[in-house]
N, C-alpha and C. Protein backbone atom coordinates (compact mmCIF):
# COMPACT_ATOMS: atom_id res chain seq x y z
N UNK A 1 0.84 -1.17 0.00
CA UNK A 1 0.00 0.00 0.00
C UNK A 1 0.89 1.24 0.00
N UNK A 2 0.46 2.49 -0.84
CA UNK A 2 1.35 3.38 -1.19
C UNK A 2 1.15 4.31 -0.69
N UNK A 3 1.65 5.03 0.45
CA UNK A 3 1.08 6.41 0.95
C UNK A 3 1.32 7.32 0.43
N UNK A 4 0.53 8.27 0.10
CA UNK A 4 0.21 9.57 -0.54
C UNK A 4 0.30 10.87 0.58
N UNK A 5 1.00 12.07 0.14
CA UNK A 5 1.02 13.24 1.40
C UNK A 5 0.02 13.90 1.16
N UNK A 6 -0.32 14.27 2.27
CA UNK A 6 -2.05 15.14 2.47
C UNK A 6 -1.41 16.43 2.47
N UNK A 7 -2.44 17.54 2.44
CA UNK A 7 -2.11 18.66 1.92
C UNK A 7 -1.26 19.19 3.33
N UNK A 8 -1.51 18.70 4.75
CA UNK A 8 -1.08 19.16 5.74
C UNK A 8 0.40 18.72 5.81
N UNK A 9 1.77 18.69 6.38
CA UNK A 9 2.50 17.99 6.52
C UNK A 9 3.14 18.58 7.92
N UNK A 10 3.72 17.82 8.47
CA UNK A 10 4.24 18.48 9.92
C UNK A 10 5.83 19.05 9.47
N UNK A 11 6.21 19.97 9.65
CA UNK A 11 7.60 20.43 9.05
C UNK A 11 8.19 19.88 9.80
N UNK A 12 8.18 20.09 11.38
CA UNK A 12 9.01 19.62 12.43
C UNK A 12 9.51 18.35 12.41
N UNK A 13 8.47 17.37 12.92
CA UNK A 13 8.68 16.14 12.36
C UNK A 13 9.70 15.41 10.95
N UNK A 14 9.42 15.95 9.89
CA UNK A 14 10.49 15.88 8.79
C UNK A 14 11.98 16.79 9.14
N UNK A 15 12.24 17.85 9.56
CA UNK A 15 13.00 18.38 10.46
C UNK A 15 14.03 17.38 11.53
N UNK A 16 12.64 16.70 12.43
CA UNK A 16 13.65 16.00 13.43
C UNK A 16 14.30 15.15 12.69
N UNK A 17 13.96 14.09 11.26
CA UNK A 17 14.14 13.06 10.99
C UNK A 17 15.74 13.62 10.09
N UNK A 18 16.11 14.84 10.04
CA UNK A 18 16.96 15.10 9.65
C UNK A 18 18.45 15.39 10.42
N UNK A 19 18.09 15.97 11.97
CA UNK A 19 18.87 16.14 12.95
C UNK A 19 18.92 14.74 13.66
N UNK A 20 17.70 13.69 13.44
CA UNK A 20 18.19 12.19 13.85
C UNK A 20 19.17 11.86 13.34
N UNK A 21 18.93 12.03 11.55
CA UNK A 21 20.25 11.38 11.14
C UNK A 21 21.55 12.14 11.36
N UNK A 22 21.83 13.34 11.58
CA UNK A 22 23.18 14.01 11.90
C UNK A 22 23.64 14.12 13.05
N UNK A 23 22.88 13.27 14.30
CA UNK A 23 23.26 12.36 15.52
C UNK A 23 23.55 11.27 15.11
N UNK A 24 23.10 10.42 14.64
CA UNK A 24 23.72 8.81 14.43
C UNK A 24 24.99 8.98 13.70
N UNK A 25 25.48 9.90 12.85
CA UNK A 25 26.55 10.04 11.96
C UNK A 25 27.81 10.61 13.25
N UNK A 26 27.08 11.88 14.02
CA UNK A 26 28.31 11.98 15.06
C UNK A 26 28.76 10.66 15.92
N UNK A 27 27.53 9.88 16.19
CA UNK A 27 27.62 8.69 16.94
C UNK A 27 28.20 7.72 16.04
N UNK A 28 28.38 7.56 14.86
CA UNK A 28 29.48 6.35 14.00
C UNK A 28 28.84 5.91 13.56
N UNK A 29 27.14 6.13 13.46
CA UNK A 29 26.13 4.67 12.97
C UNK A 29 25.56 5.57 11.76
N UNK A 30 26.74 4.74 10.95
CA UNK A 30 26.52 5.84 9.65
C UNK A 30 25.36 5.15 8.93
N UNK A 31 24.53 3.44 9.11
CA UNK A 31 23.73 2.58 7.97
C UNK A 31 22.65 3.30 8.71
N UNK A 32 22.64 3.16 10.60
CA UNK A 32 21.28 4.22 10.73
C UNK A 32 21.04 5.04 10.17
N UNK A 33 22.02 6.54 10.21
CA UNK A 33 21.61 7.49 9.28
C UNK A 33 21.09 7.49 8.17
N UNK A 34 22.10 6.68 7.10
CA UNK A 34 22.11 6.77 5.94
C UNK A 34 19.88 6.58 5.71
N UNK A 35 19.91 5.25 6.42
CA UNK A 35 17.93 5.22 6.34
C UNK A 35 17.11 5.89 7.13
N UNK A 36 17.57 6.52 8.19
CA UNK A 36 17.09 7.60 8.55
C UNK A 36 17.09 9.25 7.42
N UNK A 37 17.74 9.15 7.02
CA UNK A 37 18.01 10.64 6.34
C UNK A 37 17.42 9.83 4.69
N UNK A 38 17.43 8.73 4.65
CA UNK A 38 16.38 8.77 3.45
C UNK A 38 15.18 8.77 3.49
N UNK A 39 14.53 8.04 4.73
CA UNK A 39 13.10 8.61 5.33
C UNK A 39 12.46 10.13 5.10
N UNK A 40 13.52 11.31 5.87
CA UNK A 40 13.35 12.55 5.72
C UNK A 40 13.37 12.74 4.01
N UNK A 41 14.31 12.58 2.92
CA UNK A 41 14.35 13.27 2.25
C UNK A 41 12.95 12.38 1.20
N UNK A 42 12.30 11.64 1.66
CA UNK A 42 11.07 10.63 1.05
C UNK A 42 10.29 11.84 1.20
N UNK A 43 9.70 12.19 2.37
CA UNK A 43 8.77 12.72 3.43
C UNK A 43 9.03 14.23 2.27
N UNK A 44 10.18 15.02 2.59
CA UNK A 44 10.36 16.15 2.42
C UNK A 44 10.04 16.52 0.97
N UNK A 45 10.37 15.54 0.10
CA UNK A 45 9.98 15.22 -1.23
C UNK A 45 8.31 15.08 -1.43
N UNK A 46 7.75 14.59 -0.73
CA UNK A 46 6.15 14.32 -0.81
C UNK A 46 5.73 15.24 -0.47
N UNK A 47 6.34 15.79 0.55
CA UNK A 47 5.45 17.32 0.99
C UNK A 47 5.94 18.80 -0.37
N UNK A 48 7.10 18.75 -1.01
CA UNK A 48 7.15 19.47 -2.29
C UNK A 48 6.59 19.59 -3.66
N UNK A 49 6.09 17.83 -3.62
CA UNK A 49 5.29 17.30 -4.92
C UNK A 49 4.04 18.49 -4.33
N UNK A 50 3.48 18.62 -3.17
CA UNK A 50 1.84 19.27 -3.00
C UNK A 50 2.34 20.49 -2.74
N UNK A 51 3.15 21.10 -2.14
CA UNK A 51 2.96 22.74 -2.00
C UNK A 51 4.48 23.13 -2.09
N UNK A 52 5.49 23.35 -2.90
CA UNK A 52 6.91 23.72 -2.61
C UNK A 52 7.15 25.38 -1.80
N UNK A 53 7.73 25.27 -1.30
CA UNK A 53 8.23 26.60 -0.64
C UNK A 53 9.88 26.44 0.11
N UNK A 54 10.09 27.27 0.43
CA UNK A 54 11.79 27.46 0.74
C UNK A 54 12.34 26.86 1.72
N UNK A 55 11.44 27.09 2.73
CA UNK A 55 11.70 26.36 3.87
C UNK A 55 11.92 24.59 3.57
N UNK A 56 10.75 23.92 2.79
CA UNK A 56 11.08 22.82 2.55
C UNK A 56 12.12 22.52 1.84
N UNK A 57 12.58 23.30 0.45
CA UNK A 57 13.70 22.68 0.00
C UNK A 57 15.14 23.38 0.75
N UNK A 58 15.01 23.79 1.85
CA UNK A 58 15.76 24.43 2.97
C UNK A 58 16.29 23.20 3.48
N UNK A 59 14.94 22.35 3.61
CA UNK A 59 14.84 20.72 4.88
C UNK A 59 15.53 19.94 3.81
N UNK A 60 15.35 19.81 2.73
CA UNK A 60 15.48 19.15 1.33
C UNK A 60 17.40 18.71 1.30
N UNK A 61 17.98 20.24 1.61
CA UNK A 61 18.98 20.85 1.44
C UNK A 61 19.59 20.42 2.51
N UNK A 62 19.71 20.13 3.64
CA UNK A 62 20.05 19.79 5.01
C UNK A 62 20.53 18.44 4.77
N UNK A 63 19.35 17.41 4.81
CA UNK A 63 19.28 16.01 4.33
C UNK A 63 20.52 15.80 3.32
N UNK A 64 20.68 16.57 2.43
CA UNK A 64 21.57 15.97 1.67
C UNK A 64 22.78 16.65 1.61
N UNK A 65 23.61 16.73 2.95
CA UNK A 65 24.05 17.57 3.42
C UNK A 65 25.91 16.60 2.37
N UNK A 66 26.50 17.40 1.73
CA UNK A 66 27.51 17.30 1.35
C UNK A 66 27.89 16.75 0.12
N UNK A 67 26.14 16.54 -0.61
CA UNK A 67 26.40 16.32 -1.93
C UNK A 67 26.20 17.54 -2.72
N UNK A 68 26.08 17.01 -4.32
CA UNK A 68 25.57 18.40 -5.24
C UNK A 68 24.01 18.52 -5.08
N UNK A 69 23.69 17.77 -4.75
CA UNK A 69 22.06 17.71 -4.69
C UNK A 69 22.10 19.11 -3.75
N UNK A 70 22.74 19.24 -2.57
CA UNK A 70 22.53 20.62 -1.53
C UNK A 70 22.38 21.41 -1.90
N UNK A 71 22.93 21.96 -3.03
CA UNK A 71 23.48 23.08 -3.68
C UNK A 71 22.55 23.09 -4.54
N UNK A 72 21.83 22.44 -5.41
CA UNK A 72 20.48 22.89 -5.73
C UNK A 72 19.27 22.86 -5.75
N UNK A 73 19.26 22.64 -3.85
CA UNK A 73 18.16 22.57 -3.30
C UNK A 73 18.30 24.27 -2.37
N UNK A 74 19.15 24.73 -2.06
CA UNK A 74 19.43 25.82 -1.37
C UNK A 74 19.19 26.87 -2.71
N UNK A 75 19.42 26.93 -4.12
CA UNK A 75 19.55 27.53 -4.99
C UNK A 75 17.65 27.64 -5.71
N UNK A 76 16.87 26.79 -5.11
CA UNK A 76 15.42 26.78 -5.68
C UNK A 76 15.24 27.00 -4.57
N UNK A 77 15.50 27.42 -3.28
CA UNK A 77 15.07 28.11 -1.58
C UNK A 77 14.55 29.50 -2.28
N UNK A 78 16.18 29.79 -2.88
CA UNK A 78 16.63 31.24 -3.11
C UNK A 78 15.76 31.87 -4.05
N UNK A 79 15.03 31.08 -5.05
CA UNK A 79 14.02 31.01 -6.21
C UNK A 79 12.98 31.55 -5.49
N UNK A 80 12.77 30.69 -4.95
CA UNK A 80 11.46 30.85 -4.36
C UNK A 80 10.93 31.89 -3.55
N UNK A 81 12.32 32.15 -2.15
CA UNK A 81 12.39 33.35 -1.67
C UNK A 81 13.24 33.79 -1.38
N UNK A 82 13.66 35.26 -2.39
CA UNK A 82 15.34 35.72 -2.98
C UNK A 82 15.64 36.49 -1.56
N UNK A 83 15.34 36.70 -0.90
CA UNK A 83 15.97 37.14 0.76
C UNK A 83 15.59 36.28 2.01
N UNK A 84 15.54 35.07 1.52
CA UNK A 84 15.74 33.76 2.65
C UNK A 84 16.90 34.19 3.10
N UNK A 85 17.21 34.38 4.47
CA UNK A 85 18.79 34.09 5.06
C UNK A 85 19.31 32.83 5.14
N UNK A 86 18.77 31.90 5.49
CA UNK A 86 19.15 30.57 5.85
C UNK A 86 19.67 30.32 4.70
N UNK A 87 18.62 30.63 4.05
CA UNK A 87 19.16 29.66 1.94
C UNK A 87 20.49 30.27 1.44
N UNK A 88 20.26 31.78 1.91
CA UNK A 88 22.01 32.32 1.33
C UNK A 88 23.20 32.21 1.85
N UNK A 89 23.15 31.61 3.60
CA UNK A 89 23.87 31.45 3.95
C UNK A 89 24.43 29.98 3.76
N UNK A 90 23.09 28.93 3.67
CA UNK A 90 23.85 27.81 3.26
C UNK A 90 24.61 27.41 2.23
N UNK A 91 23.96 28.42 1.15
CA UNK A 91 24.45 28.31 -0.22
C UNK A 91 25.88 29.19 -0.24
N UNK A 92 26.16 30.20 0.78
CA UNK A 92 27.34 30.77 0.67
C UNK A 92 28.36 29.75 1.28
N UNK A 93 27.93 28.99 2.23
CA UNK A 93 29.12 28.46 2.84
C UNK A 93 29.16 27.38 1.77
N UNK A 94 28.84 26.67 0.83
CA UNK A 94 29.30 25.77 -0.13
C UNK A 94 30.07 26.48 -1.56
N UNK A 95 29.26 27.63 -1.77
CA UNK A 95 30.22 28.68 -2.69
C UNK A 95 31.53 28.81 -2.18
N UNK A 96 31.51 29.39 -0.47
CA UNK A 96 32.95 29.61 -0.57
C UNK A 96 33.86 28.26 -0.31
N UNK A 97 33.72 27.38 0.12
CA UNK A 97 34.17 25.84 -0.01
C UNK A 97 35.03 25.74 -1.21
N UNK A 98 33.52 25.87 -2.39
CA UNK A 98 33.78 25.66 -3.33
C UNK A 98 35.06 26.33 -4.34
N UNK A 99 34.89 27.14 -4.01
CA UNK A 99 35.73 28.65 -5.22
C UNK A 99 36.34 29.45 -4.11
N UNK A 100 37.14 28.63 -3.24
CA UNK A 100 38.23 29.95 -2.13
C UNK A 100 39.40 29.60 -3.10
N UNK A 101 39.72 28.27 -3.35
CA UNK A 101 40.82 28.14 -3.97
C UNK A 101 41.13 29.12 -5.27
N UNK A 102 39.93 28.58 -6.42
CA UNK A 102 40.34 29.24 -7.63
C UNK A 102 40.26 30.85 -6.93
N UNK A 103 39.85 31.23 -6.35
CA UNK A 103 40.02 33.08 -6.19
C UNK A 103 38.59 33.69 -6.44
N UNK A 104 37.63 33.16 -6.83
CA UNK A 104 36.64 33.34 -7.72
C UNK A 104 35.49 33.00 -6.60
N UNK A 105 35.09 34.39 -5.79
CA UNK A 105 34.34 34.36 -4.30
C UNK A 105 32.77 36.00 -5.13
N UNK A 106 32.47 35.96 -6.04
CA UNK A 106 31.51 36.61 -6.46
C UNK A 106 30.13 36.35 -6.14
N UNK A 107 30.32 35.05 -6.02
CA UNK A 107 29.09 34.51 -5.86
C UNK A 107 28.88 34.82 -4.15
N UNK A 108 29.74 34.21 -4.01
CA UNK A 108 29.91 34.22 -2.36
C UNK A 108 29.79 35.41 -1.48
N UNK A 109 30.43 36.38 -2.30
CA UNK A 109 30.25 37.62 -1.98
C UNK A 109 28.79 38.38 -2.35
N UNK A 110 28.15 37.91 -2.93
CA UNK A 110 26.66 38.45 -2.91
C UNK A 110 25.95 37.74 -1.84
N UNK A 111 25.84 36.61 -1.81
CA UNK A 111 25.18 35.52 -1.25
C UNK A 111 25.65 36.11 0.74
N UNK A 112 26.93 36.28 1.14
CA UNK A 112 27.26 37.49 2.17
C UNK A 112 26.26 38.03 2.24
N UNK A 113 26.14 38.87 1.34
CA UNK A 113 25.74 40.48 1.55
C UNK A 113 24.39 40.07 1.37
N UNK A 114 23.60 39.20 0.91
CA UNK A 114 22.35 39.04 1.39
C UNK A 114 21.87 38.40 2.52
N UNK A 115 22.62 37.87 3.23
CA UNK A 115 22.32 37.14 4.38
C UNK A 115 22.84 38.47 5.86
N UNK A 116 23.62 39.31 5.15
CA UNK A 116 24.06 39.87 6.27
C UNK A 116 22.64 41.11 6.57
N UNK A 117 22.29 41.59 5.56
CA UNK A 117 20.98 42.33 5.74
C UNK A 117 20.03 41.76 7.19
N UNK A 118 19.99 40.68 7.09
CA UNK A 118 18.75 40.11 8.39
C UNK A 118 20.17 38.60 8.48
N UNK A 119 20.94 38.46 9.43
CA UNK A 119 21.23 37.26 9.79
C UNK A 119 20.42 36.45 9.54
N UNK A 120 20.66 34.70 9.58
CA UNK A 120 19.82 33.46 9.86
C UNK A 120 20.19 34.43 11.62
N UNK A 121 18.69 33.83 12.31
CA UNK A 121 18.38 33.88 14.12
C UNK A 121 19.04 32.59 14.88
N UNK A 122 19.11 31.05 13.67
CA UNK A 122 19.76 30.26 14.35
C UNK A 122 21.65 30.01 14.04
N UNK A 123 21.69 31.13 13.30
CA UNK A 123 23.56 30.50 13.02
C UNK A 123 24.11 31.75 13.14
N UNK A 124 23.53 33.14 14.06
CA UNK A 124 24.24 34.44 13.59
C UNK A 124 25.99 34.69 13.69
N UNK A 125 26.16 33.75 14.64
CA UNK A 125 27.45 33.84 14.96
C UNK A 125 28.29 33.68 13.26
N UNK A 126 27.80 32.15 13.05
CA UNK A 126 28.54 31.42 12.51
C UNK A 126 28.53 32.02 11.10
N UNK A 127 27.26 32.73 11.03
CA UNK A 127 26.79 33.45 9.61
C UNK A 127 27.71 35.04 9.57
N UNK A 128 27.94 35.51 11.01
CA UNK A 128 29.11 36.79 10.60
C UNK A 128 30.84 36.50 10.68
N UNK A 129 30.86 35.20 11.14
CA UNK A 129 31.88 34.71 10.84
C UNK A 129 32.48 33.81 9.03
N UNK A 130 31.43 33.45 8.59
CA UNK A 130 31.39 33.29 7.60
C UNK A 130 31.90 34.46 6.75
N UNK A 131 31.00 35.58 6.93
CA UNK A 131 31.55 36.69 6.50
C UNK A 131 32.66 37.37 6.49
N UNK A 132 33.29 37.29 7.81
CA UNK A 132 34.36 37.71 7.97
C UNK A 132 35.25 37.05 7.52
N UNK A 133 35.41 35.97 6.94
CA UNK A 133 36.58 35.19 5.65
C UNK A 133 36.09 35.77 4.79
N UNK A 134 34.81 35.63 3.96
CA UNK A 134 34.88 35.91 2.79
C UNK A 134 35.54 37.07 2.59
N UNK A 135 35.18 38.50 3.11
CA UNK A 135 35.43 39.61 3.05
C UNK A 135 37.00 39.86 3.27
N UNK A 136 37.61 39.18 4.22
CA UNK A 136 39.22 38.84 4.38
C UNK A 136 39.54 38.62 2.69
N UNK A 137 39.27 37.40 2.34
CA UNK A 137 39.17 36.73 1.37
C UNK A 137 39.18 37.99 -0.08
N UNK A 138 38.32 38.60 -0.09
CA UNK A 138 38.07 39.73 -1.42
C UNK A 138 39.04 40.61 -0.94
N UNK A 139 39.59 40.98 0.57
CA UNK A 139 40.53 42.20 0.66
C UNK A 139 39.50 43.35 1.36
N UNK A 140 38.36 43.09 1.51
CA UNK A 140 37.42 44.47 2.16
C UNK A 140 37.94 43.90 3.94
N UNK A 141 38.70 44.97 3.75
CA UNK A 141 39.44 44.52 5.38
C UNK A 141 38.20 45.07 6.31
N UNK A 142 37.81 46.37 6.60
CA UNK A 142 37.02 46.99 7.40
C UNK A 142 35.58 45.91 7.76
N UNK A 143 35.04 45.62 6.14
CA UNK A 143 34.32 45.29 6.31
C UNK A 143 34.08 43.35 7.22
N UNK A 144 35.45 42.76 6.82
CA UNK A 144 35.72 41.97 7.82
C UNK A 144 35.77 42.04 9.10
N UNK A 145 36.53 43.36 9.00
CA UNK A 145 36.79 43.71 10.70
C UNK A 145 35.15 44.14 11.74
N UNK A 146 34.08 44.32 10.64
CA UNK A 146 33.02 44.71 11.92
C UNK A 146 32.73 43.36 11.22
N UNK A 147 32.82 42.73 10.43
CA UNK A 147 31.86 41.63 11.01
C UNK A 147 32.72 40.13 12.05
N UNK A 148 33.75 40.55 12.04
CA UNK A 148 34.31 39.63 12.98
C UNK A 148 34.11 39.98 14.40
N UNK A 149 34.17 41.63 14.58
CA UNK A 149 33.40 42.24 15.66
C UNK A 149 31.72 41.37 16.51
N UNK A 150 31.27 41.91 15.15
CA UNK A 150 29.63 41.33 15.49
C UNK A 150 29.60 39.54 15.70
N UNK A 151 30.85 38.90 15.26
CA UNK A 151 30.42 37.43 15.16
C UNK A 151 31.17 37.76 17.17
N UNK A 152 32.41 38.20 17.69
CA UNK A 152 32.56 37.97 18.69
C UNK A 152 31.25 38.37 19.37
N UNK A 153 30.87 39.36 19.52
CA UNK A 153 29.70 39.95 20.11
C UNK A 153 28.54 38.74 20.26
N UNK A 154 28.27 38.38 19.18
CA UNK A 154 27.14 37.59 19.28
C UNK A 154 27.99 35.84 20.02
N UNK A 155 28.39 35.67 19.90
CA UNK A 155 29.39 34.38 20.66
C UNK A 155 29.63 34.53 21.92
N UNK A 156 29.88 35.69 22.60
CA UNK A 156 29.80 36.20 24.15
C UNK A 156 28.36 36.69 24.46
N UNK A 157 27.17 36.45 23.76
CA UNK A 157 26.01 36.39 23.74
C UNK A 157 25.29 35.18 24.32
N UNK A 158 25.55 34.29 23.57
CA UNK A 158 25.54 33.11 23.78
C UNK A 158 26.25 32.16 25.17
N UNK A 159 27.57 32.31 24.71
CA UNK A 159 28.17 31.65 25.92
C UNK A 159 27.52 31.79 27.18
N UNK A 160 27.26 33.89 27.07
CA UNK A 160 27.14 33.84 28.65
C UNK A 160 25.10 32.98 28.90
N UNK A 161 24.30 32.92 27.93
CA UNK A 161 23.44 32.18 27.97
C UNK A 161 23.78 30.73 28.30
N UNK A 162 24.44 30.15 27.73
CA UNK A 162 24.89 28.77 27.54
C UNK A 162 25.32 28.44 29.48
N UNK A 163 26.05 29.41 29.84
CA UNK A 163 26.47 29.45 31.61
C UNK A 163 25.14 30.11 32.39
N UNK A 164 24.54 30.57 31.80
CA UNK A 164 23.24 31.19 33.04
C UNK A 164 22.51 29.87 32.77
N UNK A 165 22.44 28.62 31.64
CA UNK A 165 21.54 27.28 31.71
C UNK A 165 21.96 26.57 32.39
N UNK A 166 23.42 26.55 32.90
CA UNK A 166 24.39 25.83 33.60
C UNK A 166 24.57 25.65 34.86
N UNK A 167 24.42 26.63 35.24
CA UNK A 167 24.95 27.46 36.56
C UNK A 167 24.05 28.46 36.76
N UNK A 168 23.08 28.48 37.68
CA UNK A 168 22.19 29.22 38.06
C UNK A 168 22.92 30.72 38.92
N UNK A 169 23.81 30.22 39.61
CA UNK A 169 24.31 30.84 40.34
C UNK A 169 25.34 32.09 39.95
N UNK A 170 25.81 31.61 38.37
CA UNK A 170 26.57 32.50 38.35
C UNK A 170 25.66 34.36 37.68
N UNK A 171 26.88 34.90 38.02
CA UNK A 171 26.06 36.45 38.28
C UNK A 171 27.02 37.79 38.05
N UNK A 172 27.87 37.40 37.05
CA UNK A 172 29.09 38.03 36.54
C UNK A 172 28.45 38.93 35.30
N UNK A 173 28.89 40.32 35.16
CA UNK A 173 28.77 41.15 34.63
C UNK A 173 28.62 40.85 32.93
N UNK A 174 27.88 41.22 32.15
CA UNK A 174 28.36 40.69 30.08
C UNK A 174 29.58 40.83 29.89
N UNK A 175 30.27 40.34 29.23
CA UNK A 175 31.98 40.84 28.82
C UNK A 175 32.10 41.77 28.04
N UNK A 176 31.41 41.78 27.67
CA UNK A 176 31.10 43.19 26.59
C UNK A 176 30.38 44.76 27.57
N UNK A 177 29.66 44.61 28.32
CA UNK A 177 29.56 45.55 29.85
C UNK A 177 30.71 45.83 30.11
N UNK A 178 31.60 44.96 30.55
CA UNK A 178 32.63 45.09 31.21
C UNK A 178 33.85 46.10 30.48
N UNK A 179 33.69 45.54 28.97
CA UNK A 179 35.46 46.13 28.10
C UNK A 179 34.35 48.04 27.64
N UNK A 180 32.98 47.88 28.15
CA UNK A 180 32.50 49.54 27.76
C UNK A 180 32.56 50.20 28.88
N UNK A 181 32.58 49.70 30.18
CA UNK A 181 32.98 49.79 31.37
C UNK A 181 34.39 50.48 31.40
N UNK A 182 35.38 49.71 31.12
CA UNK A 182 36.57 50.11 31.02
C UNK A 182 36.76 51.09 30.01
N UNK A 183 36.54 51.32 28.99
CA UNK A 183 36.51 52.10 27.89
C UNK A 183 36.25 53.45 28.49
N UNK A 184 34.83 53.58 29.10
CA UNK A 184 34.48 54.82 29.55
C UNK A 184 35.61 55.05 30.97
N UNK A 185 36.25 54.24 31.22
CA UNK A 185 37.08 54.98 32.71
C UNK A 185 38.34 55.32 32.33
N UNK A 186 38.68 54.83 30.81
CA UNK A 186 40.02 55.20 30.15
C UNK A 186 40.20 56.49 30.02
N UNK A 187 38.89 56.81 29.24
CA UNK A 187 38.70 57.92 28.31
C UNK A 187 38.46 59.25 29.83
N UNK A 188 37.79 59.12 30.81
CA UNK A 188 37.81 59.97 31.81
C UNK A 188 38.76 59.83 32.32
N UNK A 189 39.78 59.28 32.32
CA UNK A 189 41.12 59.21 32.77
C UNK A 189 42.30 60.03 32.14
N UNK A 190 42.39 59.95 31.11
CA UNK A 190 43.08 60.35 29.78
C UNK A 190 42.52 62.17 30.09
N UNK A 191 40.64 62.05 30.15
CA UNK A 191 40.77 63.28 29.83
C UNK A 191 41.09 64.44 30.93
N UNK A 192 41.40 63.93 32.16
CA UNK A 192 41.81 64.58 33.27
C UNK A 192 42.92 64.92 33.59
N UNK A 193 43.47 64.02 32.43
CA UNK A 193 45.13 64.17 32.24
C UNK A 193 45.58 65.78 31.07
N UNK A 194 44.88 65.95 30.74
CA UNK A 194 44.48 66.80 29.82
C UNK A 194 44.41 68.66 30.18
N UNK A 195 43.55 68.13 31.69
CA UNK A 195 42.88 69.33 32.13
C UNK A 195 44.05 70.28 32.64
C-alpha cells in the first residue's frame, strides 16, 4: 500500500528526521543514518510534490548535506524566496568551499551580503563569521573587521546564555559591559590628564 502526502504535513517532524540522522553520523552509525536521512528526504519530497516553498527545500537541502544535490536545493530556496537568510547562507558556505581556492568568491560575496541584511536567528554567529573570511578573502578589510566584531559579540552572547543554563548561580557582569565599562574609565582618565 502506497502512501500519498495530504495537503497538511508536519515540518518539524520531517525536520527532526533530519537532525536524527546528523546524531547517528556523530555517533558512527553511519547505515542508521544513511535510512534515517532517506526517510526525511522521502517525506520532504512528498510534501514538495503538494505545496513547494523554501523552507522545505531548505529541509530538502540539510538532508543531503555534502552532496551536489545541496546546492540545488538551497539555490530553488533562493528562487522561491530571494531574501531567505538561511538559503544564502547555506548556499554561501558551499560557494565559498567551493571557489576559495580558484580566487573566484563573487558569488559568495553576494550571497554574504544578502544574508548579512537580516542574519539566519539560528547561526548568527557562525553566519558573521562566515563573512568575515569571505570579506578577508576579497581584501574588504574593514568590512571583515566589523563583522568579525559582530560574530565575537554575538558568541559572548551566547556563551554567557549557555552558563546562566548551567549554573544558576553565576552572576558576573556581560563581557562586553565590562570592556564599555573600562573604555568609559580610560577615556575619563586620559581626559583629566588633559585638564
Amino acid at each position: 500500500m502506497k502512501r500519498t502526502a495530504t495537503r497538511e504535513h508536519n515540518t518539524d517532524e520531517m525536520y527532526g528526521f533530519v537532525v536524527r540522522a546528523a546524531r547517528q553520523c556523530v555517533k558512527g552509525k553511519y547505515a542508521l543514518a544513511a535510512r534515517i536521512r532517506r526517510i526525511a528526504i522521502r517525506r520532504i519530497r512528498a510534501a514538495l510534490r503538494i505545496q513547494p516553498s523554501a523552507v522545505l527545500w531548505i529541509m530538502l537541502g540539510d538532508a543531503y548535506v555534502s552532496t551536489p544535490h545541496s546546492k540545488r536545493c538551497y539555490q530553488k530556496a533562493l528562487k522561491l524566496d530571494p531574501h531567505n537568510a538561511d538559503a544564502a547562507y547555506d548556499l554561501a558556505c558551499i560557494e565559498f568551499e567551493e571557489n576559495e581556492r580558484k580566487g573566484d568568491l563573487k558569488n559568495a560575496e553576494r550571497l554574504v551580503d544578502l544574508f548579512m541584511r537580516k542574519p539566519p536567528e539560528n547561526l548568527e554567529y557562525q553566519a558573521f563569521a562566515l563573512a568575515a573570511e569571505v570579506y578577508a578573502a576579497l581584501g574588504r578589510k574593514t568590512d571583515a573587521a566589523s563583522a568579525r566584531r559582530r560574530a565575537a559579540r554575538r558568541w559572548a552572547r551566547i556563551s554567557k546564555v549557555t552558563v546562566l543554563e548551567f549554573d544558576p548561580d553565576w552572576n558576573k557582569a556581560d563581557p562586553l559591559e565590562l570592556a564599555d565599562r573600562r573604555k568609559a574609565r580610560r577615556k575619563r582618565r586620559s581626559s583629566k590628564r588633559w585638564q
